[in-house]
PDB file of N, CA and C in Angstrom:
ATOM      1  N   UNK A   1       0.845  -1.180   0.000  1.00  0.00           N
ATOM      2  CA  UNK A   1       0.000   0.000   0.000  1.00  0.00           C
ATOM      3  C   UNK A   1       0.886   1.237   0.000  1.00  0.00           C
ATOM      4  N   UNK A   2       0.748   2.369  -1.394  1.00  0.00           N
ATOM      5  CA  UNK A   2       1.397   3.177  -0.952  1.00  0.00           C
ATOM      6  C   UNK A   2       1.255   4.325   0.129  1.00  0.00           C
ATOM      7  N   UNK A   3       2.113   5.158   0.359  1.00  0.00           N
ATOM      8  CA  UNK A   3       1.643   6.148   1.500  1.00  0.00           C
ATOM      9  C   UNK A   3       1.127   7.445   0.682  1.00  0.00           C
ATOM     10  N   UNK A   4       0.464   8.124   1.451  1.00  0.00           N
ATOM     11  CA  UNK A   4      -0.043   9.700   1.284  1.00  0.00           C
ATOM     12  C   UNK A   4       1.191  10.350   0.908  1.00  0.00           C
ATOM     13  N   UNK A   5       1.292  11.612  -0.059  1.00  0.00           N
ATOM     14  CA  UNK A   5       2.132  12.418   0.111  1.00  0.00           C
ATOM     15  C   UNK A   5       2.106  13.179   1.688  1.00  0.00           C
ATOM     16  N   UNK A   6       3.312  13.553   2.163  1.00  0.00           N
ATOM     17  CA  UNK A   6       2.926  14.468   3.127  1.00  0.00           C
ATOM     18  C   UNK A   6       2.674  15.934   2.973  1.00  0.00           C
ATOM     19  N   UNK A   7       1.621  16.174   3.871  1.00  0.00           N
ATOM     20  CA  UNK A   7       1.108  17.600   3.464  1.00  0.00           C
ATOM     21  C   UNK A   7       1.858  18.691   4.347  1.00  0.00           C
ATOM     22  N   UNK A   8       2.274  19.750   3.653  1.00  0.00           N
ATOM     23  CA  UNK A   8       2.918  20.897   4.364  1.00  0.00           C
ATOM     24  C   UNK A   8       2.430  21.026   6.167  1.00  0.00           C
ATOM     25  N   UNK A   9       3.401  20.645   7.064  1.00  0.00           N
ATOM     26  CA  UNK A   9       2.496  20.970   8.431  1.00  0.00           C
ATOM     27  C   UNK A   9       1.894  22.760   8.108  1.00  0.00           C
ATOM     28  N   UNK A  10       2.836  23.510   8.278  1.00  0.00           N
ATOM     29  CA  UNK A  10       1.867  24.878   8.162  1.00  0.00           C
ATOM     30  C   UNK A  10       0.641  25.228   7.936  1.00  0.00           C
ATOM     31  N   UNK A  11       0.572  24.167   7.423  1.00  0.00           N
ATOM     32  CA  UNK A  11      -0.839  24.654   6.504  1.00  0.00           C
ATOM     33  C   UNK A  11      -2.071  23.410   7.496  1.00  0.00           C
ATOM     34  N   UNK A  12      -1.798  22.737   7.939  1.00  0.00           N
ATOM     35  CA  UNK A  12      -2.834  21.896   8.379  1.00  0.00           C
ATOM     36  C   UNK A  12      -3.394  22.836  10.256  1.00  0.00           C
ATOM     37  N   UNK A  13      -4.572  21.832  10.030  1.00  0.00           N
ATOM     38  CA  UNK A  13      -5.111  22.089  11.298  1.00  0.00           C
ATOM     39  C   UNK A  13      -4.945  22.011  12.219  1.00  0.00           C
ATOM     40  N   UNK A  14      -5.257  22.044  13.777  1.00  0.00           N
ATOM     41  CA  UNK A  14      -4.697  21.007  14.772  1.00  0.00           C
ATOM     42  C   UNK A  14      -4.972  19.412  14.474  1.00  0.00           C
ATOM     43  N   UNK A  15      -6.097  19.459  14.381  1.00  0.00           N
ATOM     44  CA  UNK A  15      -6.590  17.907  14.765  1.00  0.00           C
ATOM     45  C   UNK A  15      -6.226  17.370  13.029  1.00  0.00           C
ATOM     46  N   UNK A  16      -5.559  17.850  11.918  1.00  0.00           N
ATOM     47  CA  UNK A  16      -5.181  17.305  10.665  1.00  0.00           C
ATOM     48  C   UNK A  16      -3.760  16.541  11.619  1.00  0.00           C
ATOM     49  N   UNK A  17      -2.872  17.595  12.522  1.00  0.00           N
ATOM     50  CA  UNK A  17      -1.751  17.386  12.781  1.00  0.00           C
ATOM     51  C   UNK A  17      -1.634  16.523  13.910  1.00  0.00           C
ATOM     52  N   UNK A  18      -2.185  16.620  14.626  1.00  0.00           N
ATOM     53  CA  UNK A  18      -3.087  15.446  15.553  1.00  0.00           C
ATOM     54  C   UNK A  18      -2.946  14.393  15.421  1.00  0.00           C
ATOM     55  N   UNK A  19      -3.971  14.268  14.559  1.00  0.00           N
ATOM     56  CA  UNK A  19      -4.229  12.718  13.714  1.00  0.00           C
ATOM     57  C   UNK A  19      -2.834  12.139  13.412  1.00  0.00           C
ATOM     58  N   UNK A  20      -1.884  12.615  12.508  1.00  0.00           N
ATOM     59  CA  UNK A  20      -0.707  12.191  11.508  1.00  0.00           C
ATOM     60  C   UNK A  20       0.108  12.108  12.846  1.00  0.00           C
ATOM     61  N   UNK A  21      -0.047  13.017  14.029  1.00  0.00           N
ATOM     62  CA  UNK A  21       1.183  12.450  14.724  1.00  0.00           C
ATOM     63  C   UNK A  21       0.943  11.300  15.705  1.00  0.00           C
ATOM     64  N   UNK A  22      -0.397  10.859  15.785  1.00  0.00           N
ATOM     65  CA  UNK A  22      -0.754   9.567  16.517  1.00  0.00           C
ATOM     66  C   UNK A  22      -0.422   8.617  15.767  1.00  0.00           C
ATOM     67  N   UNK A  23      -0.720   8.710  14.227  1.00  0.00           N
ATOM     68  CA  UNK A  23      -0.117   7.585  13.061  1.00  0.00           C
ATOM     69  C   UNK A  23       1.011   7.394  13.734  1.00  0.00           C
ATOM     70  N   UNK A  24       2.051   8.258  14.019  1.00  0.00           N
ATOM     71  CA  UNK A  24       3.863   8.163  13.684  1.00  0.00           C
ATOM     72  C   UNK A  24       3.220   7.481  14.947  1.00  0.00           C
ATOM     73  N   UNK A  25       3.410   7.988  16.087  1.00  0.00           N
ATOM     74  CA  UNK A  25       3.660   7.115  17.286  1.00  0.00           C
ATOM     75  C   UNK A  25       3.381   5.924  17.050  1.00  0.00           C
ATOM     76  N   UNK A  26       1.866   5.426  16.829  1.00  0.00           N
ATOM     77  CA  UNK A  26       1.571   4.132  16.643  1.00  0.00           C
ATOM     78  C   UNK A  26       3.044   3.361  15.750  1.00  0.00           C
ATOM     79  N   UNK A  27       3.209   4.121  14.821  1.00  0.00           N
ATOM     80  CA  UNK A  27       4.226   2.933  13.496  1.00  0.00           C
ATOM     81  C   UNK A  27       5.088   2.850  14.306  1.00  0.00           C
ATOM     82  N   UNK A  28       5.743   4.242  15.293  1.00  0.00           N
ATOM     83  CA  UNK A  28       7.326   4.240  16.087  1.00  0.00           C
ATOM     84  C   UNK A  28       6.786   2.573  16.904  1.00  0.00           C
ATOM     85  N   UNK A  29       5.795   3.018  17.929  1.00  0.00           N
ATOM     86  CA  UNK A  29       5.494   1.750  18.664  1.00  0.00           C
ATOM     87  C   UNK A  29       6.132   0.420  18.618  1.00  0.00           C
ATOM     88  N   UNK A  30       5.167  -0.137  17.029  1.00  0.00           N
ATOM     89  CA  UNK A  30       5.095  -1.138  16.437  1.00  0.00           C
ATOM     90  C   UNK A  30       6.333  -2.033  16.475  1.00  0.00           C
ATOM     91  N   UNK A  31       7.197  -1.048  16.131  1.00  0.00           N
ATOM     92  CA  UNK A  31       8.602  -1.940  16.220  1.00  0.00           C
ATOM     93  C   UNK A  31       8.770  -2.014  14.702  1.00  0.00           C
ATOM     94  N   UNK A  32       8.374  -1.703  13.820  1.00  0.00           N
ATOM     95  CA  UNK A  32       8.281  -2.366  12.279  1.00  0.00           C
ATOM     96  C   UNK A  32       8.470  -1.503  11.592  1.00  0.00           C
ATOM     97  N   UNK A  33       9.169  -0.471  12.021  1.00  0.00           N
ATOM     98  CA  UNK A  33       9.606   0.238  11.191  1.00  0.00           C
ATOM     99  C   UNK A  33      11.453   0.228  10.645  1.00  0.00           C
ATOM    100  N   UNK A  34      11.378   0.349   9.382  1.00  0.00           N
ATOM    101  CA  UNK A  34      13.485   0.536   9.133  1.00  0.00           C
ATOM    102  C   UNK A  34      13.780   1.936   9.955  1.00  0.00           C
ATOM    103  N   UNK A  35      15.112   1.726  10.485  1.00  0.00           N
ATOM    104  CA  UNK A  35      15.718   2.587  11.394  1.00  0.00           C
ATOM    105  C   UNK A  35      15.763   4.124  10.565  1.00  0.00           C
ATOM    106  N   UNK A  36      16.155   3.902   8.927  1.00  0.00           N
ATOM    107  CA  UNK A  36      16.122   5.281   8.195  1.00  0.00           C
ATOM    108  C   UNK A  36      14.723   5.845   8.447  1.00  0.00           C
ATOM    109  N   UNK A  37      13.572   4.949   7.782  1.00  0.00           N
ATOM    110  CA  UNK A  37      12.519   5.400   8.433  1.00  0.00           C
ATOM    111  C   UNK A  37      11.772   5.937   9.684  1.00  0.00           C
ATOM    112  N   UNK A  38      12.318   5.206  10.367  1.00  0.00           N
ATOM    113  CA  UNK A  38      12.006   5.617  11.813  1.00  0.00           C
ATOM    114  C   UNK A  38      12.659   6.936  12.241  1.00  0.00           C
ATOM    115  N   UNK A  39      14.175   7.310  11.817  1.00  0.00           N
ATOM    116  CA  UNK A  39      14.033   8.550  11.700  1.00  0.00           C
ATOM    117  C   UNK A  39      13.798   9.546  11.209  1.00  0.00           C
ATOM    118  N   UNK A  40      12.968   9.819   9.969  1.00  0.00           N
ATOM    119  CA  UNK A  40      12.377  10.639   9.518  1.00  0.00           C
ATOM    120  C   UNK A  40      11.462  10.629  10.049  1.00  0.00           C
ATOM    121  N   UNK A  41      10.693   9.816  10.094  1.00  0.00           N
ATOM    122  CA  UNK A  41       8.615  10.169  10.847  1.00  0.00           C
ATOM    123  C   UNK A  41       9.173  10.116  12.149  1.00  0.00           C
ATOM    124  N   UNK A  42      10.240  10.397  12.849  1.00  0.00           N
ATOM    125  CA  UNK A  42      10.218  10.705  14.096  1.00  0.00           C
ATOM    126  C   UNK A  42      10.661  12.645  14.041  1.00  0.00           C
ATOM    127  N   UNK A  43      11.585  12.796  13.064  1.00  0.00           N
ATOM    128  CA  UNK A  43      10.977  14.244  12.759  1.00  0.00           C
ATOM    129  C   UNK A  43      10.293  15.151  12.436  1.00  0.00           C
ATOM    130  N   UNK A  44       9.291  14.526  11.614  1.00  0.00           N
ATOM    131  CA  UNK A  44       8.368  14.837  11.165  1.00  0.00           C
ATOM    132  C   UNK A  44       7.241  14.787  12.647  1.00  0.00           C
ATOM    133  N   UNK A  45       7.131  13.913  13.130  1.00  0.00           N
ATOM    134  CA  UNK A  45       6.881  13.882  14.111  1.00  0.00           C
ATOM    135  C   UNK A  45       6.918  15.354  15.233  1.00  0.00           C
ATOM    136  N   UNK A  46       8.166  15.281  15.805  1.00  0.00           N
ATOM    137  CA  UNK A  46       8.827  16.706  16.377  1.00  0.00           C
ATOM    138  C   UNK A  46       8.411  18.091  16.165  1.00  0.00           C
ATOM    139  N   UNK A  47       8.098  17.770  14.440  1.00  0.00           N
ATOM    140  CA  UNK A  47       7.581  19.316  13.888  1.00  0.00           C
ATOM    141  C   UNK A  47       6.019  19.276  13.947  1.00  0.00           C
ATOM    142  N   UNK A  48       5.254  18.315  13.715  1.00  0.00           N
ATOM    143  CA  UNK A  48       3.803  17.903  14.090  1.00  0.00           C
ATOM    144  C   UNK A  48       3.898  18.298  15.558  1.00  0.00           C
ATOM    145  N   UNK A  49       4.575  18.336  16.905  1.00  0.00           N
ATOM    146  CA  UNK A  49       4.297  17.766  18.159  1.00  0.00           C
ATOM    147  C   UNK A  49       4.129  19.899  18.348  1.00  0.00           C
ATOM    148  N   UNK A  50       5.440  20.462  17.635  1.00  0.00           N
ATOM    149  CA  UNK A  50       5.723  21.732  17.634  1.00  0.00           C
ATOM    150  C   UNK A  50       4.753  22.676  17.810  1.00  0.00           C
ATOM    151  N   UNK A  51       4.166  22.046  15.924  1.00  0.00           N
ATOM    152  CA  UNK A  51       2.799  22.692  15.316  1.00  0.00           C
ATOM    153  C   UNK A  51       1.566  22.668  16.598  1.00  0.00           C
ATOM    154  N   UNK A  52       1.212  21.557  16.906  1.00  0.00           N
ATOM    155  CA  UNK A  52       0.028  21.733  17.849  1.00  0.00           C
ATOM    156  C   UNK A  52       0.091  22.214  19.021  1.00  0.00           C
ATOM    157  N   UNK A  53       1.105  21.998  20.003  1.00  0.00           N
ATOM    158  CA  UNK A  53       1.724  23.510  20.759  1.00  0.00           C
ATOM    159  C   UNK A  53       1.625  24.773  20.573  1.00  0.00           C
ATOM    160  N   UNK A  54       1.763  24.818  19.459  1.00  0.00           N
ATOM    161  CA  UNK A  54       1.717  26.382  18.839  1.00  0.00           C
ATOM    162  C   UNK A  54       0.741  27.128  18.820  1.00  0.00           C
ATOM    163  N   UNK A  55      -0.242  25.717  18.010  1.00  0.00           N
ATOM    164  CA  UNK A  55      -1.845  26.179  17.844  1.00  0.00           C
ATOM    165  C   UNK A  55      -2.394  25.915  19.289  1.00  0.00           C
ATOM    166  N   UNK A  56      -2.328  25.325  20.196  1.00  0.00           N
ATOM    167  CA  UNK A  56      -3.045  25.583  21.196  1.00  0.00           C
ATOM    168  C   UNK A  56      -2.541  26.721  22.104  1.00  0.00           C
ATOM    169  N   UNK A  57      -0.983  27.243  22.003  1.00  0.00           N
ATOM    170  CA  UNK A  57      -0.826  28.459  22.183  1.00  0.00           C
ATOM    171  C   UNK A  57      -1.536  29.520  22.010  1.00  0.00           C
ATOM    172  N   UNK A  58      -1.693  29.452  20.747  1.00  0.00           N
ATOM    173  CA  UNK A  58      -2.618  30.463  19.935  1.00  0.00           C
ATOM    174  C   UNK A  58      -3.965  30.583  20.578  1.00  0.00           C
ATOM    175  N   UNK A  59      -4.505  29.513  20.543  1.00  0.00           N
ATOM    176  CA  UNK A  59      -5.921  29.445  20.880  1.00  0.00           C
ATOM    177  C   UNK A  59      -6.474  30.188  22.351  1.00  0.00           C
ATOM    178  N   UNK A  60      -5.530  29.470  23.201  1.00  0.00           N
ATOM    179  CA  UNK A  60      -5.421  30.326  24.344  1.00  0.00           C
ATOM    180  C   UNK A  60      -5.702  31.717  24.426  1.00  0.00           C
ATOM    181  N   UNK A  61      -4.351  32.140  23.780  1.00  0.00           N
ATOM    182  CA  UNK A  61      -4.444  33.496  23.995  1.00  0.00           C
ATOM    183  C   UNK A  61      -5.784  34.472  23.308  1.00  0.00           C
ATOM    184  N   UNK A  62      -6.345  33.430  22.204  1.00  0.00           N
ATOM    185  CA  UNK A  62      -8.018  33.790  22.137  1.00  0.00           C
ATOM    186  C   UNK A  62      -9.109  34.151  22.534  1.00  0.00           C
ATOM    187  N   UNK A  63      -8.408  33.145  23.936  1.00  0.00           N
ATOM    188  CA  UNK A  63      -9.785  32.603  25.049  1.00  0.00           C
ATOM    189  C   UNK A  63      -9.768  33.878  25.860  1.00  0.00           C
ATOM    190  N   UNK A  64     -11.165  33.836  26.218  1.00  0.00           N
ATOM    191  CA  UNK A  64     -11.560  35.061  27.369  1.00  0.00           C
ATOM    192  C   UNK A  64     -12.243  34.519  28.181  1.00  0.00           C
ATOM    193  N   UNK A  65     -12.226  34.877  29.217  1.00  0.00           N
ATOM    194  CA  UNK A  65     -13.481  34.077  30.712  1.00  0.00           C
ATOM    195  C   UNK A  65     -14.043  35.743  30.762  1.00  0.00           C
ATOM    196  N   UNK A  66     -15.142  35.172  31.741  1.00  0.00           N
ATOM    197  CA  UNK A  66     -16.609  36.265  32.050  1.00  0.00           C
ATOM    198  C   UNK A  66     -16.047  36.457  33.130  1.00  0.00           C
ATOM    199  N   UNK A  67     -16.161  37.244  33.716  1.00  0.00           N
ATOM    200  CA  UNK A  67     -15.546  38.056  35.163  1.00  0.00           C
ATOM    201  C   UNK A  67     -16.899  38.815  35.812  1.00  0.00           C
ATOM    202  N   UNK A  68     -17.193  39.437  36.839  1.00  0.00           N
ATOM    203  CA  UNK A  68     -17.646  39.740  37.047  1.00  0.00           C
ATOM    204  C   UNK A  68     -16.936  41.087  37.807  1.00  0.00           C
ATOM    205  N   UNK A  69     -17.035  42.339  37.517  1.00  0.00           N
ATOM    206  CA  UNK A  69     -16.231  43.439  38.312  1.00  0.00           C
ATOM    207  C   UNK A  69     -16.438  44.070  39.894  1.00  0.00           C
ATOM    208  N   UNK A  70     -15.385  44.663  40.085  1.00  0.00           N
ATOM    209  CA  UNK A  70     -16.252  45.407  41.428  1.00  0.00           C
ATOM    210  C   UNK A  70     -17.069  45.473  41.766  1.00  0.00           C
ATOM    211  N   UNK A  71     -17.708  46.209  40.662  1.00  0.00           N
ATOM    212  CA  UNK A  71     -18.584  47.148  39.953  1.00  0.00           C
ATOM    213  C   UNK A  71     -20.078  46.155  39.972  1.00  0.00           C
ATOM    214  N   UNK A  72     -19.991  44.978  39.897  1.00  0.00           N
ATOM    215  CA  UNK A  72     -21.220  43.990  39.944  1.00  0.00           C
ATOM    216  C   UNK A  72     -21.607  43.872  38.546  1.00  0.00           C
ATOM    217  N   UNK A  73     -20.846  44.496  37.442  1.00  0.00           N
ATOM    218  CA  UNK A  73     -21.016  44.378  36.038  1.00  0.00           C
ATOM    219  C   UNK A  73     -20.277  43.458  35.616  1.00  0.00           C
ATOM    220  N   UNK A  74     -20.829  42.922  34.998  1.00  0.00           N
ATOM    221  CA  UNK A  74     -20.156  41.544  33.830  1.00  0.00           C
ATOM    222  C   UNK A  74     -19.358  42.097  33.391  1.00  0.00           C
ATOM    223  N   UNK A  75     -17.598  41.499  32.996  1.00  0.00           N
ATOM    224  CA  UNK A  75     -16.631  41.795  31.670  1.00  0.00           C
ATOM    225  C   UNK A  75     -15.801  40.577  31.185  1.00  0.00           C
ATOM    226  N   UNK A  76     -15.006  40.690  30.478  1.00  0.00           N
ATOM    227  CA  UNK A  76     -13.842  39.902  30.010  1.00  0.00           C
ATOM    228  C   UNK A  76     -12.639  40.012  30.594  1.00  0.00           C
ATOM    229  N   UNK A  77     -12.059  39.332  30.472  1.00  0.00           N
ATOM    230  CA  UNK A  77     -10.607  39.342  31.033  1.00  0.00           C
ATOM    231  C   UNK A  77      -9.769  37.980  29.892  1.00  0.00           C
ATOM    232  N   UNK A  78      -8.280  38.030  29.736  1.00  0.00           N
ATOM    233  CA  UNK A  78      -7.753  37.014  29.043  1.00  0.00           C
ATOM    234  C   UNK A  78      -8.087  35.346  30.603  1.00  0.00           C
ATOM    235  N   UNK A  79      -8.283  34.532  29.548  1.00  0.00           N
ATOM    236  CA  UNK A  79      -8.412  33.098  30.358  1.00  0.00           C
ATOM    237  C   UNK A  79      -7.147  33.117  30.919  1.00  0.00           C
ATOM    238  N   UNK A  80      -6.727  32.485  31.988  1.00  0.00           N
ATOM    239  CA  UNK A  80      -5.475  32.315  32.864  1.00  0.00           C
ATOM    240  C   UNK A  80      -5.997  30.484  32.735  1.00  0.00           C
ATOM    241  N   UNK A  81      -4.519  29.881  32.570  1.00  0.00           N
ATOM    242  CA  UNK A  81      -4.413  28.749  32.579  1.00  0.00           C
ATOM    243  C   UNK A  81      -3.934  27.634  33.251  1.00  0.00           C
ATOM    244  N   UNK A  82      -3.485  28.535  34.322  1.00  0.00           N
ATOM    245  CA  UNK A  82      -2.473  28.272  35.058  1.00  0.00           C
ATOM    246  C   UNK A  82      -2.706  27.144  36.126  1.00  0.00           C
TER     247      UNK A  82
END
């Protein structure tokens, strides 16, 4: 069976990059992979693990929680994650 081309990480989603890096783990797993192979989809890997870090970075800093002020008025504030 041949394989997929691989698609530019940049350009994919989280859960596109997600997906492809649960593939690698699973094949790393397996044991059945050639050692040349195994190190490439283990970099590829690295840069997949990067990418979704990034994007959930991102996302974060998106997020807002409801607060409620002094004031007894509703506002926003950035989400704390901590």
């Amino acid at each position: 069976m041949a394989e997929k081309p691989a698609q530019a990480i940049e350009k994919m989603s989280f859960e596109e990059a997600l997906k492809e890096l649960e593939e690698i783990v699973r094949k790393l797993e397996s044991g059945n992979v050639e050692l040349e192979k195994s190190i490439e989809i283990y970099e590829r890997g690295a840069k997949l693990k990067a990418h979704c870090e990034s994007r959930l970075k991102s996302a974060e800093l998106k997020i807002e929680q409801i607060v409620q002020g002094s004031d007894g008025k509703p506002g926003t504030e950035p989400a704390s994650f901590d």
